[in-house]
Protein backbone atom coordinates (compact mmCIF):
# COMPACT_ATOMS: atom_id res chain seq x y z
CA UNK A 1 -13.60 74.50 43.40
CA UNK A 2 -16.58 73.30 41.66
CA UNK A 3 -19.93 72.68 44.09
CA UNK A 4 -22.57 70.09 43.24
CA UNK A 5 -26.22 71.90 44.24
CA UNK A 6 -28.93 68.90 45.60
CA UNK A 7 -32.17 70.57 45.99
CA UNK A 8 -34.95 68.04 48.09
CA UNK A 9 -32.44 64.73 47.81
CA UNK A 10 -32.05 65.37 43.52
CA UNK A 11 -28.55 66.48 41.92
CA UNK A 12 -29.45 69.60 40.29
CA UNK A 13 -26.39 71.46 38.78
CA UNK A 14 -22.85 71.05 39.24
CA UNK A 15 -20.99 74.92 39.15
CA UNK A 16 -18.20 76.21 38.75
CA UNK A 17 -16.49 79.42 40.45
CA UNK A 18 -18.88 82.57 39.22
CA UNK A 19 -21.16 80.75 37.12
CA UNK A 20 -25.19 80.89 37.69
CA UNK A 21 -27.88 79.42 36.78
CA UNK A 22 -31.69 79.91 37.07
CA UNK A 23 -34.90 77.12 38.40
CA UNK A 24 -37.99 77.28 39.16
CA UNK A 25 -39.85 75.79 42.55
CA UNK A 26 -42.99 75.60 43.96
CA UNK A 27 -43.32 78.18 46.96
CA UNK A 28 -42.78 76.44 50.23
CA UNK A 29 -39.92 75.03 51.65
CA UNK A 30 -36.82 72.98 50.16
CA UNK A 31 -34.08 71.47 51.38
CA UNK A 32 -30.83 72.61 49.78
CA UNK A 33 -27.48 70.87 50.19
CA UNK A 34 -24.34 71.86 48.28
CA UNK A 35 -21.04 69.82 48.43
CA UNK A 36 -17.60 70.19 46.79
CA UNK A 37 -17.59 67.99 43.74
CA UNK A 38 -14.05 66.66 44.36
CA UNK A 39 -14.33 66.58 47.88
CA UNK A 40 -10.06 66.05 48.14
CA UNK A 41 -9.93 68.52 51.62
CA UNK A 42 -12.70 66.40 53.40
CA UNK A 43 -15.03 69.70 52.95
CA UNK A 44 -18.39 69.05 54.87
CA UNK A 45 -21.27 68.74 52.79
CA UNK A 46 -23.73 71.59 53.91
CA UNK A 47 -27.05 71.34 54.31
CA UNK A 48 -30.03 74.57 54.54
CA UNK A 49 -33.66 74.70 54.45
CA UNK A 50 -34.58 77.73 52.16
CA UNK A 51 -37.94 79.37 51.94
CA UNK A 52 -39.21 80.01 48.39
CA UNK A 53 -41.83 83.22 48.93
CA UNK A 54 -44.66 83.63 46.35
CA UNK A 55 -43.82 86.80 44.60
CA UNK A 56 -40.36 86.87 45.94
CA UNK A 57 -37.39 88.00 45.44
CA UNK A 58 -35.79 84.65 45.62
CA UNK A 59 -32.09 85.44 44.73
CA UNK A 60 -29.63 83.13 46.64
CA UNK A 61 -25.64 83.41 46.37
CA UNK A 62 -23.88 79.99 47.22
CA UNK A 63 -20.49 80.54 48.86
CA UNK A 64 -17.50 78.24 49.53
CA UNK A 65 -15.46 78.99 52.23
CA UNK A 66 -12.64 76.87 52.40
CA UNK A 67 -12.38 74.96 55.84
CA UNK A 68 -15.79 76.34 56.83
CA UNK A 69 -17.83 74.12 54.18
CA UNK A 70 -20.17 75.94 51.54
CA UNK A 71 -23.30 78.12 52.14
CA UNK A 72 -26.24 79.36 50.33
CA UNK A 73 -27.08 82.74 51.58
CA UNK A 74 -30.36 84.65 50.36
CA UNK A 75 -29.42 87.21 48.19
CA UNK A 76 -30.99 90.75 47.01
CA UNK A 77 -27.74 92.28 45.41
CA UNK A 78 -28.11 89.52 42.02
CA UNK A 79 -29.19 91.64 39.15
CA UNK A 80 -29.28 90.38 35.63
């Protein structure tokens, strides 16, 4: 299922299952929302405040979980 990723109220990137992609924010906070592009099983559209640190890491894994809605979880594990 592809996701659409909305980061502070702007369509950012639609993905598909496994891809990635890379951006660049300001450090502070940002409102991230992710929703199923064809939305055909009436998934909820999530919604998650995410912290960007200066100096990070600032590695985030986005998860669908069918009947749950999708996440964004912050991620040290994503290596390039």
């Amino acid at each position: 299922m592809d996701a659409i990723v909305v980061i502070d109220g702007k369509n950012s990137v639609i993905l598909k299952p496994s891809q990635r992609f890379e951006f660049y924010l300001a450090p502070g906070n940002h409102m991230f929302s992710i929703k199923p592009d064809k939305n055909l099983l009436s998934e909820p559209m999530s919604e998650t405040d995410i912290e960007i640190r200066p100096n990070g890491p600032n590695s985030f894994r986005l998860r669908l979980i069918s009947g749950d809605g999708p996440r964004i979880e912050r991620s040290v594990q994503i290596q390039d």
